[in-house]
Protein backbone atom coordinates (compact mmCIF):
# COMPACT_ATOMS: atom_id res chain seq x y z
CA UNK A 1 23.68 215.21 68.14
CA UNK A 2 25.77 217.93 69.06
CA UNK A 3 26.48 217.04 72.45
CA UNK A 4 27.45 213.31 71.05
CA UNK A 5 29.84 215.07 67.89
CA UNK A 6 31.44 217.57 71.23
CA UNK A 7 32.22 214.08 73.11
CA UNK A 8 33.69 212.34 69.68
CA UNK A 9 36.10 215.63 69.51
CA UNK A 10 37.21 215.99 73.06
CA UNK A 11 37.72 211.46 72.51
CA UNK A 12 39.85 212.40 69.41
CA UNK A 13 41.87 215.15 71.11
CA UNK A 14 42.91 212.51 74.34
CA UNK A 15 43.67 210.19 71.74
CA UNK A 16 45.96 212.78 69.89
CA UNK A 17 47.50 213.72 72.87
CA UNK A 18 48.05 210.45 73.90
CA UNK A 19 49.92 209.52 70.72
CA UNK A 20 51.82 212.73 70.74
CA UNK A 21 52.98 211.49 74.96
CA UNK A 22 53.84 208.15 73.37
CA UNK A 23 56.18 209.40 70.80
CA UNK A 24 57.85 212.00 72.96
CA UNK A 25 59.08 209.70 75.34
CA UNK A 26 62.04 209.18 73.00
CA UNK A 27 62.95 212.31 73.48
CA UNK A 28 63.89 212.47 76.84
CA UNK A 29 66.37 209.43 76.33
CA UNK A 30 69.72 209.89 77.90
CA UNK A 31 72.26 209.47 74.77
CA UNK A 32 74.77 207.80 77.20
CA UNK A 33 71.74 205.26 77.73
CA UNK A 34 71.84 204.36 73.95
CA UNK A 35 75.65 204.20 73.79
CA UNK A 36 75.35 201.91 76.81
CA UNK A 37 73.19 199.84 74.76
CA UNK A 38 75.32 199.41 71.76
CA UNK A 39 78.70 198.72 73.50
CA UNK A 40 76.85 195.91 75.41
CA UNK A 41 75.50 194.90 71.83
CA UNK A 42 79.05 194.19 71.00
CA UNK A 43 79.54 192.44 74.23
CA UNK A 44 77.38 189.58 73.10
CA UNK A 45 78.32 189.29 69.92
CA UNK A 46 81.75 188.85 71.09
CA UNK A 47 79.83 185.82 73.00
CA UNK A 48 77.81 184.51 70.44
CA UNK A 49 81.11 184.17 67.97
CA UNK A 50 82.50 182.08 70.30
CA UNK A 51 79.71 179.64 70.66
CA UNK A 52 77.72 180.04 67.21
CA UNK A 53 81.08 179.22 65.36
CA UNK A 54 82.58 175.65 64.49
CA UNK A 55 86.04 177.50 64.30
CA UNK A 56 86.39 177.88 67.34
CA UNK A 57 88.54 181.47 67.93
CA UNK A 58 89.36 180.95 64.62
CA UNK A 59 92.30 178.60 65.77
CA UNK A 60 93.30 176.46 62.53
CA UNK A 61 93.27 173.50 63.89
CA UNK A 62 91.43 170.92 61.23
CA UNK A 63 90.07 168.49 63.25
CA UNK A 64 85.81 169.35 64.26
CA UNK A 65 85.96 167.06 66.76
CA UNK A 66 88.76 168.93 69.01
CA UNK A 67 86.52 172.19 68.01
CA UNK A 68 83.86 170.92 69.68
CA UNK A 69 85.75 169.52 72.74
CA UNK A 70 86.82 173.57 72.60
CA UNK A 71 83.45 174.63 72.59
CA UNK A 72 82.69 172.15 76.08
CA UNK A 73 85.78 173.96 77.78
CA UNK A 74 84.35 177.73 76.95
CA UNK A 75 81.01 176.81 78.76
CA UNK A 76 83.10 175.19 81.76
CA UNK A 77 85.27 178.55 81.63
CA UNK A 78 82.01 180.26 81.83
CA UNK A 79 80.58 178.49 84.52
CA UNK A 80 84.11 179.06 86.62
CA UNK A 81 83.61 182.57 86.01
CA UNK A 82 80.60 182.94 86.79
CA UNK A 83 81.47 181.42 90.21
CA UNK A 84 84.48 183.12 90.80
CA UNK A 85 82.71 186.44 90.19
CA UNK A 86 79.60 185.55 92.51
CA UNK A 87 81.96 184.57 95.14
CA UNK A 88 83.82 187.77 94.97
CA UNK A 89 80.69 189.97 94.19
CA UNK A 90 81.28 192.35 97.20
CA UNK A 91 84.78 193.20 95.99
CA UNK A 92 83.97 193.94 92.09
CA UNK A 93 80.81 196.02 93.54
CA UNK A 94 83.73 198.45 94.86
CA UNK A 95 86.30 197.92 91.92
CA UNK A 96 84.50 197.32 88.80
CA UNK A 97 87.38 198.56 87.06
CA UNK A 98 88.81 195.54 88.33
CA UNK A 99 86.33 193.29 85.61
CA UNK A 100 86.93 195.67 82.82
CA UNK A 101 91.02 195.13 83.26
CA UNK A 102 89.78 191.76 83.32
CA UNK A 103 87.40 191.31 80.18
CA UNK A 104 89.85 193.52 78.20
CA UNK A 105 92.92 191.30 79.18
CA UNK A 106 91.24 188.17 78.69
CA UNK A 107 89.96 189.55 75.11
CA UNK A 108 93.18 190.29 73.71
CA UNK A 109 94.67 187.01 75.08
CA UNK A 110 91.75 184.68 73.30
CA UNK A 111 90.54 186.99 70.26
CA UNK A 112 94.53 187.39 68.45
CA UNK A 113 95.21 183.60 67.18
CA UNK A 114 98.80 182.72 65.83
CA UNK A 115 100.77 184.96 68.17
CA UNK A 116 101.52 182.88 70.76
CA UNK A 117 105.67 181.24 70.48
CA UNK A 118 106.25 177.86 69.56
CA UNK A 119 106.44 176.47 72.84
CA UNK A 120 103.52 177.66 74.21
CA UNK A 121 101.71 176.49 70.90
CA UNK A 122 100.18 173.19 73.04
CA UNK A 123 98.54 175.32 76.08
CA UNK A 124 97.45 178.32 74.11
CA UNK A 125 94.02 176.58 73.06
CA UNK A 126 93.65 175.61 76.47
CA UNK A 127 94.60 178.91 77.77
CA UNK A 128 92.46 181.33 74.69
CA UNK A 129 89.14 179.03 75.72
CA UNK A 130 89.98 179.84 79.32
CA UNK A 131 90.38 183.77 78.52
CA UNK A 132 87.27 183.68 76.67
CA UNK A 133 84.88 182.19 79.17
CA UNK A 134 86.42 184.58 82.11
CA UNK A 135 86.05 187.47 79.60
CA UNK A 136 82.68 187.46 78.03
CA UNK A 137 81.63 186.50 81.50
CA UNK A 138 82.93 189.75 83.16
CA UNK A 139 81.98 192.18 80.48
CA UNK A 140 78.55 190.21 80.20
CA UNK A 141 77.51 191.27 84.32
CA UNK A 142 79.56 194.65 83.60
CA UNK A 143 77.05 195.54 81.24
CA UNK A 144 74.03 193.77 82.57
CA UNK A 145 74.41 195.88 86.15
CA UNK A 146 74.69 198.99 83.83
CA UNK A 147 71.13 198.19 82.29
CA UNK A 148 69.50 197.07 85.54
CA UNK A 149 70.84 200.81 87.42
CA UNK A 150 70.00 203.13 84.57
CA UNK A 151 67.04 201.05 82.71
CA UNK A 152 65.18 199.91 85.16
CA UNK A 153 61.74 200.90 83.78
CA UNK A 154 62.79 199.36 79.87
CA UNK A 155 65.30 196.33 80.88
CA UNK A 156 63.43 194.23 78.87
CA UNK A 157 63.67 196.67 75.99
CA UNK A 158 67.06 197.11 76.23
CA UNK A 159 68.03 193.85 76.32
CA UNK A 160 66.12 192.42 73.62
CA UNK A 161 67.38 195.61 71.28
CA UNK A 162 70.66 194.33 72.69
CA UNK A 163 70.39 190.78 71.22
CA UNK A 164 68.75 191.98 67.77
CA UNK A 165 71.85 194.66 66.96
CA UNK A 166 74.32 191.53 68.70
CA UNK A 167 73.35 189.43 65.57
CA UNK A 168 73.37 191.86 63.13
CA UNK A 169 77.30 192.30 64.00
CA UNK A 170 77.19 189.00 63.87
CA UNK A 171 77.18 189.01 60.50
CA UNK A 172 80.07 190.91 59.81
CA UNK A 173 82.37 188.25 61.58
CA UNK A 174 80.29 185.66 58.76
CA UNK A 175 80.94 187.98 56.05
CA UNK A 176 84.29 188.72 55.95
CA UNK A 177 87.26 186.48 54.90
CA UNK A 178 87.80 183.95 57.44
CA UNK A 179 91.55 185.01 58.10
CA UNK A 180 90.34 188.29 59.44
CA UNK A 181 87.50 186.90 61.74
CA UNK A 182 89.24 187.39 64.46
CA UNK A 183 90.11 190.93 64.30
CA UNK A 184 86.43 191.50 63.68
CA UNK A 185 85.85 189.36 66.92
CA UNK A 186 89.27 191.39 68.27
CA UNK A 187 86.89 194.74 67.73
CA UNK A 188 83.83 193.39 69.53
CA UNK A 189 85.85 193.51 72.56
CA UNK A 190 87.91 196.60 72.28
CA UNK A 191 84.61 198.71 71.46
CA UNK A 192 82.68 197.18 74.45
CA UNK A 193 85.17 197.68 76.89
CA UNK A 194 86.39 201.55 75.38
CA UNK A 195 82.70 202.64 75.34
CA UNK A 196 81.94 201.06 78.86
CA UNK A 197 85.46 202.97 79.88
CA UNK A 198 83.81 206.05 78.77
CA UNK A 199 80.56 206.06 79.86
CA UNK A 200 82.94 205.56 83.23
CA UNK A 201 84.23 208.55 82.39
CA UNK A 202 81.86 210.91 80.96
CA UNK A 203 78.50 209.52 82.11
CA UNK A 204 77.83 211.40 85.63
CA UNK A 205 75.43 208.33 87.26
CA UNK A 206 78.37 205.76 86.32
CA UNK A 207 79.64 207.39 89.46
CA UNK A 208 76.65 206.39 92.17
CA UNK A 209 76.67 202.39 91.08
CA UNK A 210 74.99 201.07 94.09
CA UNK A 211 77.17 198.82 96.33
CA UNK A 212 74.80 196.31 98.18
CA UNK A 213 75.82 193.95 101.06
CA UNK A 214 75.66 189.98 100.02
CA UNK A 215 73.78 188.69 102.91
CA UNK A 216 71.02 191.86 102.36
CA UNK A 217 70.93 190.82 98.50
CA UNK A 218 70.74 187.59 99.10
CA UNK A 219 67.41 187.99 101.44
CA UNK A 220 65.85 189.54 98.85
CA UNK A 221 66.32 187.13 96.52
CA UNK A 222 62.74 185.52 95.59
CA UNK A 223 64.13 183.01 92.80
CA UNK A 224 63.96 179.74 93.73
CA UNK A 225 65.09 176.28 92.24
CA UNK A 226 62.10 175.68 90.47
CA UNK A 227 63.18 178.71 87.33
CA UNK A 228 66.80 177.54 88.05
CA UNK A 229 65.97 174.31 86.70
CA UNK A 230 64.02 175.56 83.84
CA UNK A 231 67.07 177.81 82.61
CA UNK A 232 68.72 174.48 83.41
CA UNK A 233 66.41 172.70 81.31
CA UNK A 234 66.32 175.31 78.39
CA UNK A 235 70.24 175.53 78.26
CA UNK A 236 70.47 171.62 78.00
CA UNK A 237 68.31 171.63 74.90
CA UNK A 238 70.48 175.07 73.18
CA UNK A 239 74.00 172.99 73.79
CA UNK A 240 72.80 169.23 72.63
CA UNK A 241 70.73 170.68 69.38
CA UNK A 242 74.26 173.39 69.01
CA UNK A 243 76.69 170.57 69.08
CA UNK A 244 75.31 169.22 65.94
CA UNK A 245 75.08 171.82 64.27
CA UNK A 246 78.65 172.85 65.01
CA UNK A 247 79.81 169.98 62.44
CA UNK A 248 77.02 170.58 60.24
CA UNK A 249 79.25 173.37 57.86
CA UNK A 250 80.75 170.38 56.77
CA UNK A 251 77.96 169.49 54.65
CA UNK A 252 76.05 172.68 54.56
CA UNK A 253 78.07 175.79 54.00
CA UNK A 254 75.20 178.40 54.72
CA UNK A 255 74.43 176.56 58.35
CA UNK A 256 76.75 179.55 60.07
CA UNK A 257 74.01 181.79 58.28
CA UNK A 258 71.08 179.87 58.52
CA UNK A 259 71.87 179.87 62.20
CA UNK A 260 72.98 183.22 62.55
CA UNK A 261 69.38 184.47 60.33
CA UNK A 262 67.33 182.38 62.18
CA UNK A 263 68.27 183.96 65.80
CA UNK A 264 68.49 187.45 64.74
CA UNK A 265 64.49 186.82 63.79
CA UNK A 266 63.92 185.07 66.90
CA UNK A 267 65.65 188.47 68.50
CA UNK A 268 63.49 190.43 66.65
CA UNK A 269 60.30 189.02 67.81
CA UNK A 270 61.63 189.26 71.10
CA UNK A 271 61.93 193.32 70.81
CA UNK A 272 58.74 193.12 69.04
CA UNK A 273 56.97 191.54 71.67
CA UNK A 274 58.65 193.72 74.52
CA UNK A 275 57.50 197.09 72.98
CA UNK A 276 53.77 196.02 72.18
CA UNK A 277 52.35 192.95 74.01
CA UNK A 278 54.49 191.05 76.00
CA UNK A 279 53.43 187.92 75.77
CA UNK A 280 56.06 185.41 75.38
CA UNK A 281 56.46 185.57 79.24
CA UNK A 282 58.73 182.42 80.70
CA UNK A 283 54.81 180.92 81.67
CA UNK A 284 53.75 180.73 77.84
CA UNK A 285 56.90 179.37 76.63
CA UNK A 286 57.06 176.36 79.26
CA UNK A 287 53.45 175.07 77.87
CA UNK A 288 55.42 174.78 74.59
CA UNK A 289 58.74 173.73 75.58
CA UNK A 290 58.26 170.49 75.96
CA UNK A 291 56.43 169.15 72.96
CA UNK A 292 58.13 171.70 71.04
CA UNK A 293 61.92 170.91 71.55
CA UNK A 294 60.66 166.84 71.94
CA UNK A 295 59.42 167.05 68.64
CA UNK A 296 62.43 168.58 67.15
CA UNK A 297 65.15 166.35 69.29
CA UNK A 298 63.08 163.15 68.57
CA UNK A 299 63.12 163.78 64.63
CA UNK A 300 66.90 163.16 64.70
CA UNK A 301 66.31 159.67 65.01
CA UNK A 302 64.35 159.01 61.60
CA UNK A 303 66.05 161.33 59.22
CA UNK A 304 69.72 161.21 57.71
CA UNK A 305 72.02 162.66 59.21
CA UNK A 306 72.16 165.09 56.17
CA UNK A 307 69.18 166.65 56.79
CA UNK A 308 69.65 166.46 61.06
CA UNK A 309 70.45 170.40 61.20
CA UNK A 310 67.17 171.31 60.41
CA UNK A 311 65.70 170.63 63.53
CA UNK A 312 68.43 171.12 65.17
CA UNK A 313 67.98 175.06 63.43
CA UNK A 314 64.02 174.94 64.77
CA UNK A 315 65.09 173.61 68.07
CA UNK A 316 68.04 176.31 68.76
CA UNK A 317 66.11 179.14 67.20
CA UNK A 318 63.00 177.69 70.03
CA UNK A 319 65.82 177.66 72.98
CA UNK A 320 66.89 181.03 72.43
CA UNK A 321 63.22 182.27 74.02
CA UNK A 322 63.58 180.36 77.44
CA UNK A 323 67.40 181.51 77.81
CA UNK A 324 66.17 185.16 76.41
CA UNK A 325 63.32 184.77 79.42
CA UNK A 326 65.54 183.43 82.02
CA UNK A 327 67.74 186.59 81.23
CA UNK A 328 64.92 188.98 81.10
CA UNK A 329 63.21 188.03 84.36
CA UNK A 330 66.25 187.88 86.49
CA UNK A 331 66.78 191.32 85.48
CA UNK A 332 63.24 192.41 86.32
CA UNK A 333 64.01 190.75 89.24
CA UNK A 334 67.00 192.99 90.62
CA UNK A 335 65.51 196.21 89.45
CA UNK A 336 61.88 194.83 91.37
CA UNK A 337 63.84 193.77 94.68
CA UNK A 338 67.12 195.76 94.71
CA UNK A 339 69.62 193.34 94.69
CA UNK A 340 73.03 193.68 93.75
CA UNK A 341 73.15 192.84 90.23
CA UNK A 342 76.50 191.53 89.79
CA UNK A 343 75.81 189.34 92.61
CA UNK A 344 72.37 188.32 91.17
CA UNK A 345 73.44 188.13 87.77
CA UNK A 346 76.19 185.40 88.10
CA UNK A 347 74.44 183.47 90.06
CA UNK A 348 71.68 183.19 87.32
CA UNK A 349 74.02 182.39 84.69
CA UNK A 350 75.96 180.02 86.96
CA UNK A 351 72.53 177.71 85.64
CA UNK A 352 72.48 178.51 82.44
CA UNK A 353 76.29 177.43 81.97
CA UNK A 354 75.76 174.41 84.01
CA UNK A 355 73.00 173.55 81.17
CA UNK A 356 74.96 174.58 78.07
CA UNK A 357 77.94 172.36 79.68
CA UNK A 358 75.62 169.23 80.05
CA UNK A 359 74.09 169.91 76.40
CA UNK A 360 77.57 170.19 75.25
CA UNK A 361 78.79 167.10 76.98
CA UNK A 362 75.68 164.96 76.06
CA UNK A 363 75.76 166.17 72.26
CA UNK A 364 79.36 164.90 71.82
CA UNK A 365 78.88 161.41 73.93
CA UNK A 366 75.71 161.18 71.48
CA UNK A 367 77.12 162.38 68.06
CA UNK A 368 80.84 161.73 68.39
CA UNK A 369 81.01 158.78 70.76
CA UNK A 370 80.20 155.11 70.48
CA UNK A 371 79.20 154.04 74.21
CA UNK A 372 76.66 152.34 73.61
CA UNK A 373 77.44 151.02 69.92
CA UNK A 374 74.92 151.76 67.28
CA UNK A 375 72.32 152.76 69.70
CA UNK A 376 74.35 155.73 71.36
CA UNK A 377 72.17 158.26 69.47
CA UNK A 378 69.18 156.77 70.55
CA UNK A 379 69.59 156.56 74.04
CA UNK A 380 70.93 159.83 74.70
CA UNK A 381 68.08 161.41 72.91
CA UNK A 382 65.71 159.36 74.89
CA UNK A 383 67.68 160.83 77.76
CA UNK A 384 67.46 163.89 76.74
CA UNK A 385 63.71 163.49 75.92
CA UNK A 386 62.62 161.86 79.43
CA UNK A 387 64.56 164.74 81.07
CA UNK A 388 62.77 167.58 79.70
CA UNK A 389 59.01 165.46 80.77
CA UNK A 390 60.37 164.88 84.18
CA UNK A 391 61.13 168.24 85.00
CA UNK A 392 58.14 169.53 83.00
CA UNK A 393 55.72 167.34 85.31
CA UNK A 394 57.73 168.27 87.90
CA UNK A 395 56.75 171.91 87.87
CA UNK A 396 53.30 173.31 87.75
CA UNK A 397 51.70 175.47 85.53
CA UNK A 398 52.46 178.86 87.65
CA UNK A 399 55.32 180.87 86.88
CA UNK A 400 58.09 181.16 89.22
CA UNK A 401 59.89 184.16 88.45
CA UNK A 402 58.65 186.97 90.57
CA UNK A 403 56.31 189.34 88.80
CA UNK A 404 54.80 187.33 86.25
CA UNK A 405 52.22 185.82 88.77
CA UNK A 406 48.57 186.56 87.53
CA UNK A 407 46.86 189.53 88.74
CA UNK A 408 44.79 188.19 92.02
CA UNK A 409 46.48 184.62 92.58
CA UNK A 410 49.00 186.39 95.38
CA UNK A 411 48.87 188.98 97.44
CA UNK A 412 52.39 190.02 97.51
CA UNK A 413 54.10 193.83 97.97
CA UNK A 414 57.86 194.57 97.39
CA UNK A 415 58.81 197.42 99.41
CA UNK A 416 60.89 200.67 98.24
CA UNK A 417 63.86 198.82 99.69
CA UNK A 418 62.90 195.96 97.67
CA UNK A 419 61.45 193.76 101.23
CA UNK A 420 58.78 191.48 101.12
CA UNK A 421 56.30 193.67 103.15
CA UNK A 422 54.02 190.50 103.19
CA UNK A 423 53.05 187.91 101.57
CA UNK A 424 50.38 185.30 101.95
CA UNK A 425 48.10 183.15 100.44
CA UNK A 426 44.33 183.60 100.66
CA UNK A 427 41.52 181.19 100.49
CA UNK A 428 40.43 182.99 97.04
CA UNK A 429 42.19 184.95 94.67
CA UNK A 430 39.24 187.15 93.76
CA UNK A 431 38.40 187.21 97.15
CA UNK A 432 41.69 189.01 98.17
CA UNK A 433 42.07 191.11 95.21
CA UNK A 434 38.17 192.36 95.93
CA UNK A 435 39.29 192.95 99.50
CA UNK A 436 42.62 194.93 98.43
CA UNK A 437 40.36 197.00 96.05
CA UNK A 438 37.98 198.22 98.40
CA UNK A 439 40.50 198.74 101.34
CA UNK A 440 42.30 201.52 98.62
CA UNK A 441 38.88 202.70 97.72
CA UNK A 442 37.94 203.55 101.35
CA UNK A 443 41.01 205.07 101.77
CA UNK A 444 40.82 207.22 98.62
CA UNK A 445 37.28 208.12 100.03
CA UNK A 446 38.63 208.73 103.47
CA UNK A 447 41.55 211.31 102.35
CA UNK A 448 38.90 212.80 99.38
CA UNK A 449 41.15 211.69 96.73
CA UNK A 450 40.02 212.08 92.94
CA UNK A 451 38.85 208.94 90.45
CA UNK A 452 42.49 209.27 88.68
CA UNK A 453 44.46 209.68 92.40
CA UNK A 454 42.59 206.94 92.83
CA UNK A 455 43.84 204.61 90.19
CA UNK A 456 47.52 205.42 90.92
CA UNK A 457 46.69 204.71 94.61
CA UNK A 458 45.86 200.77 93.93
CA UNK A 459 49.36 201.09 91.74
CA UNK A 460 51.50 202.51 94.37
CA UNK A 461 49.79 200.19 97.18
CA UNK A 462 50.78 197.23 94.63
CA UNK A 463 54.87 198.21 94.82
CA UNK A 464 54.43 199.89 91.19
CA UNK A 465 56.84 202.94 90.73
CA UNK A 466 56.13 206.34 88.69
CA UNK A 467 57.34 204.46 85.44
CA UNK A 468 55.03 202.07 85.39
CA UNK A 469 51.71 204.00 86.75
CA UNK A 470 52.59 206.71 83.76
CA UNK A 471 52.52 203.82 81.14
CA UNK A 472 49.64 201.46 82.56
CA UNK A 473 47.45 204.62 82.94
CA UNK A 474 48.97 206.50 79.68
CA UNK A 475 49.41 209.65 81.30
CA UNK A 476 52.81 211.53 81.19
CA UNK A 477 55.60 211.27 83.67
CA UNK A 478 55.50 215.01 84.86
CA UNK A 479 51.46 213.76 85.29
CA UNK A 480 52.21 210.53 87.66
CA UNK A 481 54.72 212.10 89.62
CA UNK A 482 52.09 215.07 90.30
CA UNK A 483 49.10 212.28 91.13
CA UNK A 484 51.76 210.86 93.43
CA UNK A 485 52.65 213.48 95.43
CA UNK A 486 48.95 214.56 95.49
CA UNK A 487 48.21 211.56 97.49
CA UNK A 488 51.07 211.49 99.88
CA UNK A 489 50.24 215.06 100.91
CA UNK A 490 46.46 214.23 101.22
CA UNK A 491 47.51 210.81 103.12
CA UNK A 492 50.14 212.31 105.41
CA UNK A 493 52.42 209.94 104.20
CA UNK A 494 56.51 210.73 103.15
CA UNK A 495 57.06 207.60 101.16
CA UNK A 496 55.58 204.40 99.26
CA UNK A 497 56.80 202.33 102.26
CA UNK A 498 54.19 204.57 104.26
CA UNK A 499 51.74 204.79 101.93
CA UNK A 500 52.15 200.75 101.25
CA UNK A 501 51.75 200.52 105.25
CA UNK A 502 48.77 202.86 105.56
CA UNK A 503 46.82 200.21 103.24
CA UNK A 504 47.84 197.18 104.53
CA UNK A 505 46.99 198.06 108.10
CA UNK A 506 43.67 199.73 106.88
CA UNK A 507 40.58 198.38 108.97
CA UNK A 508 37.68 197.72 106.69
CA UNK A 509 34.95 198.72 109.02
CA UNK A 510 31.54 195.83 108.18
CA UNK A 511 29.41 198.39 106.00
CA UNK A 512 32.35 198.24 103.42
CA UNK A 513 33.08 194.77 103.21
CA UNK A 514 30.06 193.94 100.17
């Protein structure tokens, strides 16, 4: 009995100590990384004010229609943006100062209505929705590259806490009188860009940004077509389900709020989910995309058109999780393979605009048009409909976005430099990850390593850095770091490429393979 109440106490001390590790990792936060966070916060609320709100740039205009016509040239400025900036990666990787002129320009131009003179008063709409797109999208893959270099370990964190405190300003620019919206909107911009000026400034690691060649970045780059065309997919359903409710203040004066309440708790799930289980990976959410958003886009044909915001509200408040994964993984994605994240970053988003302009464009030729008479609605969300099913059936059930692959189904290593060391498939999945197991098992047996140098062994041997080995083992940084330098001594290796090496080219000899 004693010996049993000794092992209860020494359990309750671990678990103590454990908690106490937990907590203290907040500690050791860089305060420039939390600044970082909130000026990007105001980033994309400068964003989602543009496309969340019928007025659009609070122009007084007083026709909807031409609003929404507005809204359909903001995602083509985005997607020419987003182009332009891909295109010309290299050169912003050198002058980034270059996109910050640019997003702060391009604010003031498109935030400040009634300033422009009388005879530029027909081209300044044109010219505002033009500034807007080009802005948000160079302040947008400012700040992303900022999270992917000094988050790496907590992207998804940091992003999802971005989105959460991006709605709750949100609600100031709902809140206040609508003649000073857009100085609200006016100090989005101006606080993003002045606290991403001085984090330039006064944040030392602002001043080694990595600069990585095109072609190398490019060879790197594991996402395919297949999660293209899902953000594709997923930004087709946000814009068609969005243009409705654009013209739905009309007849329902909370619908700015409703929408605006709806994704801040879709946000908050989101952070929820990223700091405990992480489950709503891009794989769960395609199993319910389809009958999901079908549901929702297929009820607009059998109620009034009254009541047609509220699933347009379920359906946009669904969306937001694809376009929230899309974003998430192709971050994980440049911190996991080292690519140039401006580079990487537009070229994601160069999908997602192509799908918000599509959305857009089929919303209006279904809601505002008359193409195909009295049937126009029908067809387009039949369209719409068979779409999302033929791309659904055209994609299997496995994720495509790299590291969400279940444990065993690929053997697959990204090197320190972010290479594909190797990567095949083999004729069983347990098969390969029982063969991977015992080749770091004989080695840790070879070298003498202990049961704990052990377990960070099959880690490292996997591509996993210190972050992750301290948090999947629950042991503290200052711990991992020790366990890994414990085994490169013992090992003779200088490096996780080495190490990574050592494994692969490990010779099982016949009385280990059981």
């Amino acid at each position: 009995m004693e010996n049993v109440s000794t092992g209860q106490t020494r359990e309750y001390e671990q678990t103590k100590k454990k908690v106490r590790q937990k907590k203290n990792e907040w500690l050791f936060v860089n305060p420039y990384l939390i600044v970082g966070i909130v000026g990007a916060s105001f980033c994309f609320s400068w964003f989602f004010s543009i496309i969340l709100t019928p007025n659009f740039l609070y122009a007084d205009i007083g026709e909807t229609r031409l609003y929404q016509l507005l809204h359909i040239g903001f995602a083509g400025a985005l997607f020419a943006a987003y182009f332009a900036i891909w295109r010309l990666s290299g050169f912003f990787q050198v002058h980034r100062g270059a996109l910050l002129v640019l997003s702060l320009a391009c604010g003031l131009v498109s935030a400040v209505p009634g300033v422009w003179p009388s005879f530029l008063h027909d081209v300044a709409l044109p010219i505002r929705t033009a500034c807007a797109g080009a802005g948000v999208a160079s302040l947008a893959t400012l700040w992303i590259e900022f999270l992917c270099v000094h988050l790496k370990d907590q992207v998804r964190v940091a992003i999802a806490s971005i989105f959460v405190l991006s709605f709750v300003w949100y609600a100031g620019v709902l809140l206040v009188d609508v003649r000073f919206s857009p100085f609200v909107v006016l100090a989005f911009v101006l606080i993003s860009c002045l606290i991403y000026l001085f984090l330039r400034k006064r944040f030392a690691l602002m001043d080694t940004m990595p600069s990585i060649d095109a072609k190398e970045s490019d060879s790197r780059l594991l996402i395919t077509w297949k999660p293209s065309l899902l953000t594709v997919m997923g930004s087709v359903a946000q814009g068609f389900v969005l243009y409705w409710l654009l013209q739905a203040e009309s007849y329902v004066p909370v619908a700015s709020f409703l929408l605006g309440g709806g994704s801040l708790v879709v946000a908050l799930l989101l952070l929820i989910d990223s700091l405990k289980s992480f489950t709503i990976k891009e794989s769960f959410i395609r199993k319910l995309f389809l009958p999901v958003l079908a549901a929702c886009i297929l009820t607009l044909l059998f109620i009034p058109a009254e009541w047609r915001y509220v699933p347009c509200l379920l359906a946009f408040g669904f969306s937001l999780l694809p376009y929230s994964s899309a974003l998430f993984a192709t971050c994980e994605h440049i911190v996991r393979c080292d690519l140039s994240s401006i580079r990487a970053f537009s070229w994601a988003r160069l999908y997602a605009a192509i799908g918000l302009l599509l959305g857009l464009g089929a919303g209006w030729s279904a809601f505002s048009s008359e193409i195909f008479g009295d049937i126009t609605l029908p067809v387009f969300v039949v369209v719409i409909v068979m779409f999302f099913i033929l791309v659904s059936t055209t994609l299997s059930t496995k994720s495509y976005y790299p590291g969400e692959d279940e444990p065993g189904e690929r053997i697959a290593r990204i090197g320190g430099d972010g290479e594909i060391l190797f990567e095949h498939q083999v004729d069983s999945s347990g098969d390969g990850k029982k063969y991977f197991q015992q080749k770091c098992d004989a080695i840790a047996e070879k070298y003498g390593l202990t049961n704990r140098q052990t377990e960070v062994l099959h880690l490292l041997a996997k591509g996993r850095n210190a972050a992750y080995i301290q948090k999947q083992l629950v042991i503290s940084q200052h711990t991992a770091k020790a366990h890994i330098y414990s085994i490169y001594k013992k090992t003779e290796t200088h490096s996780q490429q080495d190490l990574m090496d050592l494994v692969e080219n490990y010779e099982l000899d016949e009385g280990s393979k059981r």
